[in-house]
C-alpha atoms as a PDB file:
ATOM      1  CA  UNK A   1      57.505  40.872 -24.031  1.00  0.00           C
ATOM      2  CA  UNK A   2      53.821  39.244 -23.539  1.00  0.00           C
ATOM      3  CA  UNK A   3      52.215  39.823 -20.468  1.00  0.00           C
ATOM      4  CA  UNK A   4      51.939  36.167 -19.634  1.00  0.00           C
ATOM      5  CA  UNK A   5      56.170  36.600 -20.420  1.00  0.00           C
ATOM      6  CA  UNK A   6      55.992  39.503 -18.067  1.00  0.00           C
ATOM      7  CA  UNK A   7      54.209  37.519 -15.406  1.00  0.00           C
ATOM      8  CA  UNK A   8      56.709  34.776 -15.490  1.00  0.00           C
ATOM      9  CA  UNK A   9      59.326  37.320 -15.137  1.00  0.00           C
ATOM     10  CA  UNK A  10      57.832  38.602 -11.476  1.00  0.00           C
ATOM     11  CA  UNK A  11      57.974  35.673 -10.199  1.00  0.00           C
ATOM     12  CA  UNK A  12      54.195  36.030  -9.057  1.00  0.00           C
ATOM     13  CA  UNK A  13      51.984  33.415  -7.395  1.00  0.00           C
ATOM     14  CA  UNK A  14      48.181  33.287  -8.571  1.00  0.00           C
ATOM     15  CA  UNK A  15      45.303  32.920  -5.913  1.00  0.00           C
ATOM     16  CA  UNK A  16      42.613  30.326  -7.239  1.00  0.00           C
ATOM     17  CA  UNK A  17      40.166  31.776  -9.189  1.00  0.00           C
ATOM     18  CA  UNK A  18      37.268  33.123  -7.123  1.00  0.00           C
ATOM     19  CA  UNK A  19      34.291  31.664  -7.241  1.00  0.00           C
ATOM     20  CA  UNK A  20      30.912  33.824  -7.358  1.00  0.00           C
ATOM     21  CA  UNK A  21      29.331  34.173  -3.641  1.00  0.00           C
ATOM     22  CA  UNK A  22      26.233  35.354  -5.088  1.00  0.00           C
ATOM     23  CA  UNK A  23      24.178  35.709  -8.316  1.00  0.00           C
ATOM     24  CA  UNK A  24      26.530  36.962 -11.131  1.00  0.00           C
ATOM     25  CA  UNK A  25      29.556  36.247 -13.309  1.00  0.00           C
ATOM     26  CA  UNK A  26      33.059  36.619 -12.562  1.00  0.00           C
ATOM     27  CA  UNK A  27      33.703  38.009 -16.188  1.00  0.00           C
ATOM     28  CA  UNK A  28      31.618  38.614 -18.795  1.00  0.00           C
ATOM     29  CA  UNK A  29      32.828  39.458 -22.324  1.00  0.00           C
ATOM     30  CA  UNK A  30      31.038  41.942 -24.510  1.00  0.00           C
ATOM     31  CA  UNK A  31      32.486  42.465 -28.210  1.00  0.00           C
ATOM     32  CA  UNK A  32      36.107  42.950 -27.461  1.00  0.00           C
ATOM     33  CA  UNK A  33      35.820  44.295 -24.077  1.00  0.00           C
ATOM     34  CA  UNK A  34      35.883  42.039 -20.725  1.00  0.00           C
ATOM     35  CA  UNK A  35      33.970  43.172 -17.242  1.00  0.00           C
ATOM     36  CA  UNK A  36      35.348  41.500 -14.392  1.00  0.00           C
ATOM     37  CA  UNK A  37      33.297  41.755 -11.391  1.00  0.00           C
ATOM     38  CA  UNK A  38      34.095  42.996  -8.013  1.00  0.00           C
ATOM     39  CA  UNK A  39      37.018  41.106  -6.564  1.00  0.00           C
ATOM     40  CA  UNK A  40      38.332  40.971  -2.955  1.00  0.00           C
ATOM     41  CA  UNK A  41      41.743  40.429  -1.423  1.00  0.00           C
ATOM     42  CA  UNK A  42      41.834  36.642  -2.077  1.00  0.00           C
ATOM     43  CA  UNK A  43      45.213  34.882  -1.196  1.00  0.00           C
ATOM     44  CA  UNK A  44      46.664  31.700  -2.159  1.00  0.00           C
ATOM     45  CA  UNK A  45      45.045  29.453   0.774  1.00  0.00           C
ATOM     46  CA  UNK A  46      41.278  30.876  -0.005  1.00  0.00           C
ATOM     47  CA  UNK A  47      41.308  32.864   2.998  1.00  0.00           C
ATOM     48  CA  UNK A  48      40.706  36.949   2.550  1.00  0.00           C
ATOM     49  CA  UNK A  49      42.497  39.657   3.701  1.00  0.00           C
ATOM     50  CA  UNK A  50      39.867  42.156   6.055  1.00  0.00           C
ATOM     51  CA  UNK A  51      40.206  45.015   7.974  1.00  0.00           C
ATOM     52  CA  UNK A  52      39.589  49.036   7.822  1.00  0.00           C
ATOM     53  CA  UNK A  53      41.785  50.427   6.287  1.00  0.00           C
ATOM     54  CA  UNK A  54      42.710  53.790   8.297  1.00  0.00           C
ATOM     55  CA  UNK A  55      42.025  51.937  11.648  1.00  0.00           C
ATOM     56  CA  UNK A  56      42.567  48.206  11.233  1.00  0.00           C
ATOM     57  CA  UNK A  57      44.924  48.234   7.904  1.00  0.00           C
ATOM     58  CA  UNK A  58      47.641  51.153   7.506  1.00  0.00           C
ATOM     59  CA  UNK A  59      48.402  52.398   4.297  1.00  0.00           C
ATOM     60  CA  UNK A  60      50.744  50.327   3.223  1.00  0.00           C
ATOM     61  CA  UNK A  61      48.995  47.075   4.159  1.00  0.00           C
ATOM     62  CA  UNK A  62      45.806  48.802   2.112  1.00  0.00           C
ATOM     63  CA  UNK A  63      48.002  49.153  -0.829  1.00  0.00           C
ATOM     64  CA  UNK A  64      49.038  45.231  -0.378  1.00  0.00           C
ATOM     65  CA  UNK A  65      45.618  44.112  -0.222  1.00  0.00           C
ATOM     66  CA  UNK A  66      45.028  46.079  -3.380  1.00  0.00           C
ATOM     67  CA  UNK A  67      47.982  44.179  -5.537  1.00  0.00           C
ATOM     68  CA  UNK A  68      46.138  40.783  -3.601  1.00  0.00           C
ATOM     69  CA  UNK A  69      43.168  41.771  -5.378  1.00  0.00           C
ATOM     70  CA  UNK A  70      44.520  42.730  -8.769  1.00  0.00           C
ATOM     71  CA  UNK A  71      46.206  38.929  -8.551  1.00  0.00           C
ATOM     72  CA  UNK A  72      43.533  37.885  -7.831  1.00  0.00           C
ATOM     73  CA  UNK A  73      41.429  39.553 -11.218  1.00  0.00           C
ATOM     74  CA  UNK A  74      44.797  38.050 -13.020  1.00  0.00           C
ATOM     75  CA  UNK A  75      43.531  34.547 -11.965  1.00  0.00           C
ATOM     76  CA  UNK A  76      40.308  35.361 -13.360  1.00  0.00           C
ATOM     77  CA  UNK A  77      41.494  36.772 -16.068  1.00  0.00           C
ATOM     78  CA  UNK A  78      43.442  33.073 -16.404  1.00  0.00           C
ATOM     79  CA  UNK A  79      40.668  31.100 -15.322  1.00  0.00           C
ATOM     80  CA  UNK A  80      38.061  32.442 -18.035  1.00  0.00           C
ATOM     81  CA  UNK A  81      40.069  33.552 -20.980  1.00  0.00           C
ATOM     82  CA  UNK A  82      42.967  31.191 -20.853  1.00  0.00           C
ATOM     83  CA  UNK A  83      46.288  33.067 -20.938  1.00  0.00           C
ATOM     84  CA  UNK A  84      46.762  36.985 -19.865  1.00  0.00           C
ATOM     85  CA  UNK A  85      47.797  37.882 -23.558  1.00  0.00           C
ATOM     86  CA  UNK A  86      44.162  37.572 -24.856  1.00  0.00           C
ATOM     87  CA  UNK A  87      44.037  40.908 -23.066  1.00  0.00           C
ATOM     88  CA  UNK A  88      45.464  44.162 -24.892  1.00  0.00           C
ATOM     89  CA  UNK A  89      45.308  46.648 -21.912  1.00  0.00           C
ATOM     90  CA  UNK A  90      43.224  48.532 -19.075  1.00  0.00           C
ATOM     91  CA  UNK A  91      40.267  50.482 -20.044  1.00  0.00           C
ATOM     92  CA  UNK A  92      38.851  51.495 -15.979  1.00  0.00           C
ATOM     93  CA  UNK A  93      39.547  50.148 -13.228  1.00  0.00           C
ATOM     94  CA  UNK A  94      36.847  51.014  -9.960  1.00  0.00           C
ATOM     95  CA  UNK A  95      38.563  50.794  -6.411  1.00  0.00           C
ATOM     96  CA  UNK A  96      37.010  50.695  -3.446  1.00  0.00           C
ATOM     97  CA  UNK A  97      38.247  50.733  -0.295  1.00  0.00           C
ATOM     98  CA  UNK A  98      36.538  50.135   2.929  1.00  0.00           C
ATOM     99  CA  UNK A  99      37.914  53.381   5.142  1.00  0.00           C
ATOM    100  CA  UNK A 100      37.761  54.778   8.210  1.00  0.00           C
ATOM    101  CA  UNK A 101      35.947  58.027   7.906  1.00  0.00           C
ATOM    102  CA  UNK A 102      39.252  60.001   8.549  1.00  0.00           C
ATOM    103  CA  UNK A 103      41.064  58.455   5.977  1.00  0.00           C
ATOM    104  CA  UNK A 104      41.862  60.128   2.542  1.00  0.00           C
ATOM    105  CA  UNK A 105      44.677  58.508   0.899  1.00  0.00           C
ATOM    106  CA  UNK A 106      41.905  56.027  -1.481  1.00  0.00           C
ATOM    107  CA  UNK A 107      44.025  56.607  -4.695  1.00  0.00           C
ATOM    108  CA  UNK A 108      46.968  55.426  -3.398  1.00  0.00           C
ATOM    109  CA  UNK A 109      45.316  52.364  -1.895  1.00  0.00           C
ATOM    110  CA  UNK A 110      44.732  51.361  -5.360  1.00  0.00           C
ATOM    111  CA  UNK A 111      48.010  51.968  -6.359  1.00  0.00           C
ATOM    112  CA  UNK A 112      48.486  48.850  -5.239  1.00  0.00           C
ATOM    113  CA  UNK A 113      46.132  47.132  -8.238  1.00  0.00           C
ATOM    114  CA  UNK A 114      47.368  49.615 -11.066  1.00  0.00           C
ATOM    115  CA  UNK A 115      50.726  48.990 -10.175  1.00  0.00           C
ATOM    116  CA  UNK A 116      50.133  45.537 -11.120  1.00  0.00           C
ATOM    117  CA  UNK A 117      48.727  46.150 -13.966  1.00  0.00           C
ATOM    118  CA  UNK A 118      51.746  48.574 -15.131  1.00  0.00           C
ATOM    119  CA  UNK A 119      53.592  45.903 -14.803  1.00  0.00           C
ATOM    120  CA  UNK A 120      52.027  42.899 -16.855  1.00  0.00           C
ATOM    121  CA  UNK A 121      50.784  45.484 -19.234  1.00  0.00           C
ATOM    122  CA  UNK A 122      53.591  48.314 -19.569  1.00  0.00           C
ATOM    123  CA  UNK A 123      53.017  52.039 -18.572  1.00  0.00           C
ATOM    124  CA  UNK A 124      50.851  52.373 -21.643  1.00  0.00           C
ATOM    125  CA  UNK A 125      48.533  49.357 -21.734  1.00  0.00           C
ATOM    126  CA  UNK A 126      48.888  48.617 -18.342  1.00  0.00           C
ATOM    127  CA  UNK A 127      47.155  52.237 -17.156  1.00  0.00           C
ATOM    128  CA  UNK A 128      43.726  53.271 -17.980  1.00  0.00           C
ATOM    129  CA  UNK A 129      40.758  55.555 -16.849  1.00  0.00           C
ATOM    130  CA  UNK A 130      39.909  54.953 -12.863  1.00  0.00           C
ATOM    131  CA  UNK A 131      38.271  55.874  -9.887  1.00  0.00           C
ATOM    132  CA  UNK A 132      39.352  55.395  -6.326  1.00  0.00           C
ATOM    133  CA  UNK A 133      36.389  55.677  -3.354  1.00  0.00           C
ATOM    134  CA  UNK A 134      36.420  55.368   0.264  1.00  0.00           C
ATOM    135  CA  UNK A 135      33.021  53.172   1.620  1.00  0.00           C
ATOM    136  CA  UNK A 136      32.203  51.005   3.745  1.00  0.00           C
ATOM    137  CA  UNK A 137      31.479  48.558   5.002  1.00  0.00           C
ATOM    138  CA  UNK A 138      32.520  46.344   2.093  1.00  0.00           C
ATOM    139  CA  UNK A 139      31.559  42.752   1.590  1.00  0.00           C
ATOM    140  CA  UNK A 140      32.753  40.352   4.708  1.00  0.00           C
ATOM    141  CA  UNK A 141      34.608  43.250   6.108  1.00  0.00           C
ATOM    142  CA  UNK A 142      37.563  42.987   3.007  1.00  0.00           C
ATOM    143  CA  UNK A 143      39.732  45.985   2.861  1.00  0.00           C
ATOM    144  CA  UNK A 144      39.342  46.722  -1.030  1.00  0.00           C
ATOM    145  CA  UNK A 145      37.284  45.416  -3.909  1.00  0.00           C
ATOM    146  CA  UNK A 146      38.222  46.505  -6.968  1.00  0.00           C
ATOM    147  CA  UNK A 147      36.730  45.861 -10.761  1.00  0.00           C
ATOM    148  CA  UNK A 148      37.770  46.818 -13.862  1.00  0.00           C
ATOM    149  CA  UNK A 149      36.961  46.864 -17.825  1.00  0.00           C
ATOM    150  CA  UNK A 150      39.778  45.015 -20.057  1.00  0.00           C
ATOM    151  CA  UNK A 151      40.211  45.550 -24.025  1.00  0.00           C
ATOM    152  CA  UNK A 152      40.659  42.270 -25.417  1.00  0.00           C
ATOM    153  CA  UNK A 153      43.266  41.508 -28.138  1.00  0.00           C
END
């Protein structure tokens, strides 16, 4: 099955495509690999998900805003290359989640994303090097922004 097949198959609604808020690219392709900048918890009506996770966010509502954001690289993805099967998997993926200082659960925060990703992509494709941080504060107070590195097909 192609991951644009796979897609159809969730069921899953796209956010519109962010726009830049400041000086730089959405996605930039480089031989056969694609950067996608930062993204943030974008939903369908524009408006972002915020909050610390730890004190404002639990967990589980983290982890949401994480699969927010990776729909919300998918609609990149989309926007700038067309269909999700120009991509052949996940090389890295960088999470990073605005925490309260007590808070140590990061990776599975981003579970959220990679999950996703397993899922367009398979196990395989769909999984690839990462890193999961705590910071903060992150831009306009969002809960996670995650980038990542795609090999194109």
């Amino acid at each position: 099955m192609t991951p644009e097949a796979r897609f159809a198959a969730l069921n899953l609604t796209l956010p519109p495509a962010p726009k830049p808020v400041a000086v730089y690219k959405p996605l930039v392709v480089f031989g056969n690999a694609a950067y996608v900048s930062g993204h943030g918890p974008v939903r369908s009506d524009r408006t972002l998900i915020t909050g610390v996770v730890g004190r404002d966010l639990t967990l589980e509502e983290g982890k949401a805003a994480a699969r927010q954001v990776g729909l919300a690289i998918l609609a990149t993805l989309r926007d700038q290359l067309g269909s999700l099967d120009r991509v052949k998997r996940v090389i890295k993926t960088l999470g990073m989640v605005n925490s309260a200082p007590d808070f140590l659960e990061h990776p599975k925060v981003i579970n959220g994303c990679s999950e996703l990703f397993a899922e367009i992509w398979g196990p395989d494709l769909g999984v690839g090097a990462r890193s999961a941080v705590g910071m903060g504060p992150l831009p306009g107070n969002i809960p996670v922004e995650i980038e990542v590195i795609f090999e194109l097909a």
